[in-house]
N, C-alpha and C. Protein backbone atom coordinates (compact mmCIF):
# COMPACT_ATOMS: atom_id res chain seq x y z
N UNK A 1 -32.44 -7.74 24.20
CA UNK A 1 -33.71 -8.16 23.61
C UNK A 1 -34.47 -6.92 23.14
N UNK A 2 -35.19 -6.75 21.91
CA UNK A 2 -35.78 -5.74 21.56
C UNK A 2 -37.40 -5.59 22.27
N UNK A 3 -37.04 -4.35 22.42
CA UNK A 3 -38.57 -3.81 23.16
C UNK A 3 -39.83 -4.26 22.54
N UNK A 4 -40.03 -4.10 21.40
CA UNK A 4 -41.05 -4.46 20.10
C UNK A 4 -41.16 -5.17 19.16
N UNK A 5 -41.79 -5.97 18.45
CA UNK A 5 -41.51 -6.99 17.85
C UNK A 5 -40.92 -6.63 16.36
N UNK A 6 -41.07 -5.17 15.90
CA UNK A 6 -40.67 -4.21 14.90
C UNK A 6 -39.05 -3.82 15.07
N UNK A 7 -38.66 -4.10 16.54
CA UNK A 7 -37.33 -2.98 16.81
C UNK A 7 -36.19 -4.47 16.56
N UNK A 8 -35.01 -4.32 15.54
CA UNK A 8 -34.44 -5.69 15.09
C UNK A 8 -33.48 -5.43 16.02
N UNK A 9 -33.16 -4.09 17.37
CA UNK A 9 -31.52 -3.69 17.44
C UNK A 9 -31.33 -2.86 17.48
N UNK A 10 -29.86 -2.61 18.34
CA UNK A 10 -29.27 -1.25 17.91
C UNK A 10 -29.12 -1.03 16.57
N UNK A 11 -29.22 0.68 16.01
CA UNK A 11 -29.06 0.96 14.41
C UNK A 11 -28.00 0.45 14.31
N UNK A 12 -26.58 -0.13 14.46
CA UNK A 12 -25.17 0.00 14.03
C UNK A 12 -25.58 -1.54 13.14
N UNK A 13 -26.32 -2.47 13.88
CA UNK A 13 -27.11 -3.87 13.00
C UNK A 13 -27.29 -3.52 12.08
N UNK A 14 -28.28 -2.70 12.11
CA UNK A 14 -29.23 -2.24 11.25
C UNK A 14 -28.08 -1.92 9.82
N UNK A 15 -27.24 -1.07 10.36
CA UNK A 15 -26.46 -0.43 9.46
C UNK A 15 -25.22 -1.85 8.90
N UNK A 16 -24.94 -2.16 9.76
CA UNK A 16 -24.14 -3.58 8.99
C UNK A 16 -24.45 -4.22 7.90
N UNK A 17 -26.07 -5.20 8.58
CA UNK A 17 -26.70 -5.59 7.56
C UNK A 17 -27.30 -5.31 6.35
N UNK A 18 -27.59 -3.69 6.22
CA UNK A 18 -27.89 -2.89 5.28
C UNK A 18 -26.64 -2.87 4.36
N UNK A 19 -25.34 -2.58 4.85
CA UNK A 19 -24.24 -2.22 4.23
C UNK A 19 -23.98 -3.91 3.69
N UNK A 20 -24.19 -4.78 4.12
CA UNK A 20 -23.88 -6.38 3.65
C UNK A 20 -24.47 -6.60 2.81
N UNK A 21 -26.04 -5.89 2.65
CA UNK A 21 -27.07 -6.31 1.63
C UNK A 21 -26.65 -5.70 0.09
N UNK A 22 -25.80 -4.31 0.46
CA UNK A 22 -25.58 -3.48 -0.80
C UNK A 22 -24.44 -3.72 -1.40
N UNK A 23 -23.45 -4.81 -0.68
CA UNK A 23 -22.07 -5.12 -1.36
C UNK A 23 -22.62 -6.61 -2.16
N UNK A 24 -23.97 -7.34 -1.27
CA UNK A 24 -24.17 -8.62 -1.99
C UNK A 24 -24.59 -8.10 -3.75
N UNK A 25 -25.36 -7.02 -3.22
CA UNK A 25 -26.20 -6.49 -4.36
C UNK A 25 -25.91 -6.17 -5.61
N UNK A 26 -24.57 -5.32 -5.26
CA UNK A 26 -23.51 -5.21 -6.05
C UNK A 26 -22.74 -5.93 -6.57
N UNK A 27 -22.66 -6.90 -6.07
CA UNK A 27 -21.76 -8.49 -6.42
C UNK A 27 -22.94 -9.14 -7.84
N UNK A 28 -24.27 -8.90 -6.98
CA UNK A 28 -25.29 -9.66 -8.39
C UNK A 28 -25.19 -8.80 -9.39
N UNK A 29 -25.36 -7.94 -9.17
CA UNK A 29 -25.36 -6.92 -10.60
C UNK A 29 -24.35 -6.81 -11.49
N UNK A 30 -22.93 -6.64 -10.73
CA UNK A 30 -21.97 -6.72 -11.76
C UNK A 30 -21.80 -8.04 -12.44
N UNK A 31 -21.77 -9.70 -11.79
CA UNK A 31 -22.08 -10.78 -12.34
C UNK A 31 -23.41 -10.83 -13.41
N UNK A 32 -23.71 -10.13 -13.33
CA UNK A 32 -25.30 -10.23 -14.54
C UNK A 32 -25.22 -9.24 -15.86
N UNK A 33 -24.56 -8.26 -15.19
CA UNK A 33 -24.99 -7.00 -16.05
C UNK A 33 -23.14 -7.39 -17.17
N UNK A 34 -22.42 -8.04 -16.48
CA UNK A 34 -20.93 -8.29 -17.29
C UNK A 34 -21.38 -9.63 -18.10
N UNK A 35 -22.36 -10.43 -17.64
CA UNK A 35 -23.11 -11.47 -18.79
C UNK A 35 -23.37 -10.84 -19.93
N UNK A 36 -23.76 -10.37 -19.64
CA UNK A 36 -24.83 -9.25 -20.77
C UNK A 36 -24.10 -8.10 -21.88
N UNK A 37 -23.08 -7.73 -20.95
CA UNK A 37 -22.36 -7.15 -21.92
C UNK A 37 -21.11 -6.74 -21.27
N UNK A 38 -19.81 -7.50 -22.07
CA UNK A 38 -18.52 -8.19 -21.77
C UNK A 38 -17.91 -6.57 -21.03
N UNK A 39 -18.06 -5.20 -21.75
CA UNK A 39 -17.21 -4.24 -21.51
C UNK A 39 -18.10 -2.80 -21.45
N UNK A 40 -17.76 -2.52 -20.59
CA UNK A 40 -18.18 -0.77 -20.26
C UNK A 40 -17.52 0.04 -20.24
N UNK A 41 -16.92 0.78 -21.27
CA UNK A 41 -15.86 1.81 -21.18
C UNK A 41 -16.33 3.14 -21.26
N UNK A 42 -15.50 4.53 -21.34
CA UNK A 42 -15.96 6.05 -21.28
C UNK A 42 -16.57 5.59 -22.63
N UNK A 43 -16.11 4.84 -23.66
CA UNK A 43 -16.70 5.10 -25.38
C UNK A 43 -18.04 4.46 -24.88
N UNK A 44 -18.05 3.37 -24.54
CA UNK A 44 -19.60 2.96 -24.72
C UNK A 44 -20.90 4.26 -24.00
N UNK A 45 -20.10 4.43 -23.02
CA UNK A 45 -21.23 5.50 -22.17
C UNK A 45 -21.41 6.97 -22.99
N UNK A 46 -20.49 7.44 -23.80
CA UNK A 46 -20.14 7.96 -24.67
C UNK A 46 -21.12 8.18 -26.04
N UNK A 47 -20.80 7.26 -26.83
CA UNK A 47 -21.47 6.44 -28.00
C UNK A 47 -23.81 5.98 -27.30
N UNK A 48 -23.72 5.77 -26.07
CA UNK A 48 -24.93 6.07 -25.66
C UNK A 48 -25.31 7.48 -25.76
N UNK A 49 -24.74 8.21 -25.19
CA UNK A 49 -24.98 9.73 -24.82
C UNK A 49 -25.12 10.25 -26.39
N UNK A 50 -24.19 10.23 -27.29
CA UNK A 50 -24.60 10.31 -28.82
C UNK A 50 -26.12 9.94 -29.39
N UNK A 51 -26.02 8.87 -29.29
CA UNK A 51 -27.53 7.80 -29.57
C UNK A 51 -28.69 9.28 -29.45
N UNK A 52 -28.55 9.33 -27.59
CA UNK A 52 -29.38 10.40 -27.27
C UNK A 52 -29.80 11.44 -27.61
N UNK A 53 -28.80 11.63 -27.79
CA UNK A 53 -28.53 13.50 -28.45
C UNK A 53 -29.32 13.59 -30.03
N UNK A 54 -29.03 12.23 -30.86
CA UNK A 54 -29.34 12.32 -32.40
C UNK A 54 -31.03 12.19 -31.89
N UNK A 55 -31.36 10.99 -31.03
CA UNK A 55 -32.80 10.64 -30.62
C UNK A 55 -33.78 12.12 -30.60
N UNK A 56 -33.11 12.85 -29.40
CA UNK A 56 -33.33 14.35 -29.26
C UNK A 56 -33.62 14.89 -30.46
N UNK A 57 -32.33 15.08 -31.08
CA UNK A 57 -32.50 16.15 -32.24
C UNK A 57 -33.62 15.64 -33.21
N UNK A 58 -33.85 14.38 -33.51
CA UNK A 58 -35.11 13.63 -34.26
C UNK A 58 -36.19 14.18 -33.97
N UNK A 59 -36.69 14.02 -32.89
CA UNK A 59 -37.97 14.38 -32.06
C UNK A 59 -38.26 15.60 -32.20
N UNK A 60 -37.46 16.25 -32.05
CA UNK A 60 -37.18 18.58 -31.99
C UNK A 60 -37.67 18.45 -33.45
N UNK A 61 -37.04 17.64 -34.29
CA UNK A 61 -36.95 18.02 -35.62
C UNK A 61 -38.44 17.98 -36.54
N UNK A 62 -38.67 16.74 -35.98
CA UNK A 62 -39.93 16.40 -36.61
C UNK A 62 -41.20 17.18 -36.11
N UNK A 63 -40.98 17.62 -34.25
CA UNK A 63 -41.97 18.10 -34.08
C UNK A 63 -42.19 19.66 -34.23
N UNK A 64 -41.08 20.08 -34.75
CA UNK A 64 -41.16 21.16 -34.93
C UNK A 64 -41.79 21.59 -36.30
N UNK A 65 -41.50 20.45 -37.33
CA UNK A 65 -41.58 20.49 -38.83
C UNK A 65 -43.31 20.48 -38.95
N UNK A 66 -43.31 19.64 -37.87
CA UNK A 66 -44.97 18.94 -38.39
C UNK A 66 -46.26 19.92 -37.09
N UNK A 67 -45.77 20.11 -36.39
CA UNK A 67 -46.60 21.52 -35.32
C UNK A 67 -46.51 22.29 -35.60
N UNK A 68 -45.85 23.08 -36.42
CA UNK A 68 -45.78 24.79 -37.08
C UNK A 68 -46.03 25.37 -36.06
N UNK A 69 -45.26 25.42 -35.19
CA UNK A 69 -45.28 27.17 -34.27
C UNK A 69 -45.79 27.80 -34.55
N UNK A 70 -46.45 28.48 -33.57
CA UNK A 70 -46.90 29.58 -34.11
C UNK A 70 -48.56 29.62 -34.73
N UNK A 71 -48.76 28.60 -35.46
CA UNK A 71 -49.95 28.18 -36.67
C UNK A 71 -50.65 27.13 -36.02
N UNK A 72 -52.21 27.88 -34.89
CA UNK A 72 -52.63 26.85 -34.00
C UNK A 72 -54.06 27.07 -35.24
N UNK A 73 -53.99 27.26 -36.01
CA UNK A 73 -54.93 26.97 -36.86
C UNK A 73 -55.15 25.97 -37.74
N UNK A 74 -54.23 25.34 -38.16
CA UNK A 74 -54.09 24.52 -38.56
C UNK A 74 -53.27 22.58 -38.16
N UNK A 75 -53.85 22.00 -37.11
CA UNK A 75 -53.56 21.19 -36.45
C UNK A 75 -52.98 20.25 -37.23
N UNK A 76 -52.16 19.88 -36.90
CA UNK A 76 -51.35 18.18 -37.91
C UNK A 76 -52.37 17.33 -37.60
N UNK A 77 -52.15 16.49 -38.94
CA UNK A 77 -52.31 15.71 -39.08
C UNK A 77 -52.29 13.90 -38.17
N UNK A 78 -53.46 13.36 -38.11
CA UNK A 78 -53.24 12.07 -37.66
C UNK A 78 -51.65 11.32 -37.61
N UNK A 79 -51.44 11.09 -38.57
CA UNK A 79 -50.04 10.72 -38.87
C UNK A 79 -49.06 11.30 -38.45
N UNK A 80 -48.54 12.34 -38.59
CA UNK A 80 -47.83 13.64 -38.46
C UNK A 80 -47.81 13.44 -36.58
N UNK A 81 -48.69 13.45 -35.95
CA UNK A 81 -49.18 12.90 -34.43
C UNK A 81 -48.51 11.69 -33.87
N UNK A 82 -48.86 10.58 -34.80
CA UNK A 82 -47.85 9.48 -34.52
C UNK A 82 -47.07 9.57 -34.51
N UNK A 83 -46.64 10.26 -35.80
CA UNK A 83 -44.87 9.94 -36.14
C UNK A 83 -43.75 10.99 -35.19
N UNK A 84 -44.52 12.02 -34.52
CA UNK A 84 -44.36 12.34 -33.14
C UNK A 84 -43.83 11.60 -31.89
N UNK A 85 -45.30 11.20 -31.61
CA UNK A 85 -45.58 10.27 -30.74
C UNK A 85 -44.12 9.14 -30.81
N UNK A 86 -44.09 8.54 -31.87
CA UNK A 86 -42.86 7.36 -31.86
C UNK A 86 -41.59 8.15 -31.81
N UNK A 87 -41.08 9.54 -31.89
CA UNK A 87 -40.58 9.71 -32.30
C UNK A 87 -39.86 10.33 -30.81
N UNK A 88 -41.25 10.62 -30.16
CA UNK A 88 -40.55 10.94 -28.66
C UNK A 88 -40.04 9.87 -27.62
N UNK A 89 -41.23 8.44 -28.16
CA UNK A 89 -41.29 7.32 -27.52
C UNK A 89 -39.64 6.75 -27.54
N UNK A 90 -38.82 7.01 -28.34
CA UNK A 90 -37.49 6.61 -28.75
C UNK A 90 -36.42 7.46 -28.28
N UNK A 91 -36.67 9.04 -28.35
CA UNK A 91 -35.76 9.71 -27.49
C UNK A 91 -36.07 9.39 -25.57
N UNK A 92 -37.28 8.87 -25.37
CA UNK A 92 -37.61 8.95 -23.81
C UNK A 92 -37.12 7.60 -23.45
N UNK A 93 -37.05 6.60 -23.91
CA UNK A 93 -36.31 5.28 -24.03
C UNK A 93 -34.81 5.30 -23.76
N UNK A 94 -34.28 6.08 -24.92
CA UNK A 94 -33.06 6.32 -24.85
C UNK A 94 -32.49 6.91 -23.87
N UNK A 95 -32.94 8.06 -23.07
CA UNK A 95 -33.33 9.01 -22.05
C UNK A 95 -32.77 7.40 -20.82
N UNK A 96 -34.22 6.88 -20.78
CA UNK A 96 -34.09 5.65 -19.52
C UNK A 96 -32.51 4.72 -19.84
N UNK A 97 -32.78 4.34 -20.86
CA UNK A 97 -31.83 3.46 -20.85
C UNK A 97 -30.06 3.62 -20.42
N UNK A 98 -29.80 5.89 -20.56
CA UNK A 98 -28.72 5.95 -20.65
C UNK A 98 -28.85 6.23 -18.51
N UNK A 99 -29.67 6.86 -18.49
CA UNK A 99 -29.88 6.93 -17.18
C UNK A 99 -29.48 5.39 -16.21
N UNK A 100 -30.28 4.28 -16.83
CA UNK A 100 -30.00 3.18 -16.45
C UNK A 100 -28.70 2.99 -16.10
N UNK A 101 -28.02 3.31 -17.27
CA UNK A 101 -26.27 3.13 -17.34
C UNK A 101 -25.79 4.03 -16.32
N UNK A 102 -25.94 5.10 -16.25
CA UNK A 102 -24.83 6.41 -15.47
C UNK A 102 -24.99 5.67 -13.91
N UNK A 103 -26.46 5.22 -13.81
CA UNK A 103 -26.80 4.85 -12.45
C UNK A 103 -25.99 3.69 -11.68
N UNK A 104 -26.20 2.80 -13.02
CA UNK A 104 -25.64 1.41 -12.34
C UNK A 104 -23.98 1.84 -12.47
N UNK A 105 -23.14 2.55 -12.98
CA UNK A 105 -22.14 3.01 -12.70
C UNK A 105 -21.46 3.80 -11.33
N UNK A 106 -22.32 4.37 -11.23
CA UNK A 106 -22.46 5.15 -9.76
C UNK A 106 -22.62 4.37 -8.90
N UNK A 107 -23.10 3.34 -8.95
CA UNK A 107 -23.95 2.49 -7.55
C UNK A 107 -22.92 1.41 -8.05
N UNK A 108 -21.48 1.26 -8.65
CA UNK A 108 -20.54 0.32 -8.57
C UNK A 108 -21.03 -0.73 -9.14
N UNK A 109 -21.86 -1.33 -10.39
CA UNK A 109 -22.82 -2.26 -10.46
C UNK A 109 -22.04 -2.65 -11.88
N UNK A 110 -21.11 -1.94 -12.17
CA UNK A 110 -20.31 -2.35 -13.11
C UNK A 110 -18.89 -1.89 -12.99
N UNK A 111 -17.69 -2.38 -14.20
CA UNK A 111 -16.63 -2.62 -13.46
C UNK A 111 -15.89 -1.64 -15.10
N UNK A 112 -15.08 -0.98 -14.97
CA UNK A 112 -15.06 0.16 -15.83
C UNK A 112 -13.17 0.60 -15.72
N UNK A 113 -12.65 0.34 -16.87
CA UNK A 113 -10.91 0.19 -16.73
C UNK A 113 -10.77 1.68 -16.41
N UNK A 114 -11.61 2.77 -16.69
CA UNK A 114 -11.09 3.98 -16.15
C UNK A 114 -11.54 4.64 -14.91
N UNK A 115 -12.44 3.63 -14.14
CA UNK A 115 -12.47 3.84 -13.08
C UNK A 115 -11.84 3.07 -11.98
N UNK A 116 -11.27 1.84 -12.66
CA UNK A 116 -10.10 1.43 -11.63
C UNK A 116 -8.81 1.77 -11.83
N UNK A 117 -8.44 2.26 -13.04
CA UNK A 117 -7.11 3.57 -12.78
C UNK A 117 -6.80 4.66 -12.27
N UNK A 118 -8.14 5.05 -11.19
CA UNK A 118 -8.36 6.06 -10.55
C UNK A 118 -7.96 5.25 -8.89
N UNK A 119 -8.62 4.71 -8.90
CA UNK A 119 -8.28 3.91 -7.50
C UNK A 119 -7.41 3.55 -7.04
């Protein structure tokens, strides 16, 4: 019987049920996230990481074009600000979204033909 109304058990419970919760967890995710989209291969994670990189180079590009280094005398423009602004808003997106991916890969949450030819 536990001492406290807080204490559920010995940790090894603790650790079972924890470990039961993260295989259920994993069971929902890959059933949801394989709804959503039939195949996850090195190209798709790949072809993301690209996305990124161009997103990146957009953002560098523009903000470099339209901030003039160097030239704090002359501040951009309203516009020039936005088109910034959206321009980072889309590389930092892209940023989450690929993160999203590497993660739920790692945490087994998807099912990947070159990672079960390893196994």
């Amino acid at each position: 019987m536990p001492d406290r109304p807080d204490d559920l058990g010995p940790p090894l419970l603790h650790t079972d049920f924890v470990q039961g919760l993260d295989e259920d967890i994993r069971q929902i995710n890959r059933e949801t996230i394989s709804r959503h989209i039939p195949e996850i291969n090195r190209d798709t994670v790949l072809a993301l990481a690209r996305t990124v990189a161009e997103l990146r180079a957009r953002y560098l590009g523009v903000a470099l074009l339209h901030l003039r280094p160097g030239d704090s005398r002359h501040p951009p423009e309203d516009s020039r600000v936005r088109e910034i602004a959206e321009r980072r808003r889309q590389y930092e997106e892209s940023v989450h979204a690929f993160n999203a991916l590497t993660r739920a890969i790692a945490r087994g949450y998807v099912e990947m033909p070159e990672l079960a030819e390893r196994q």
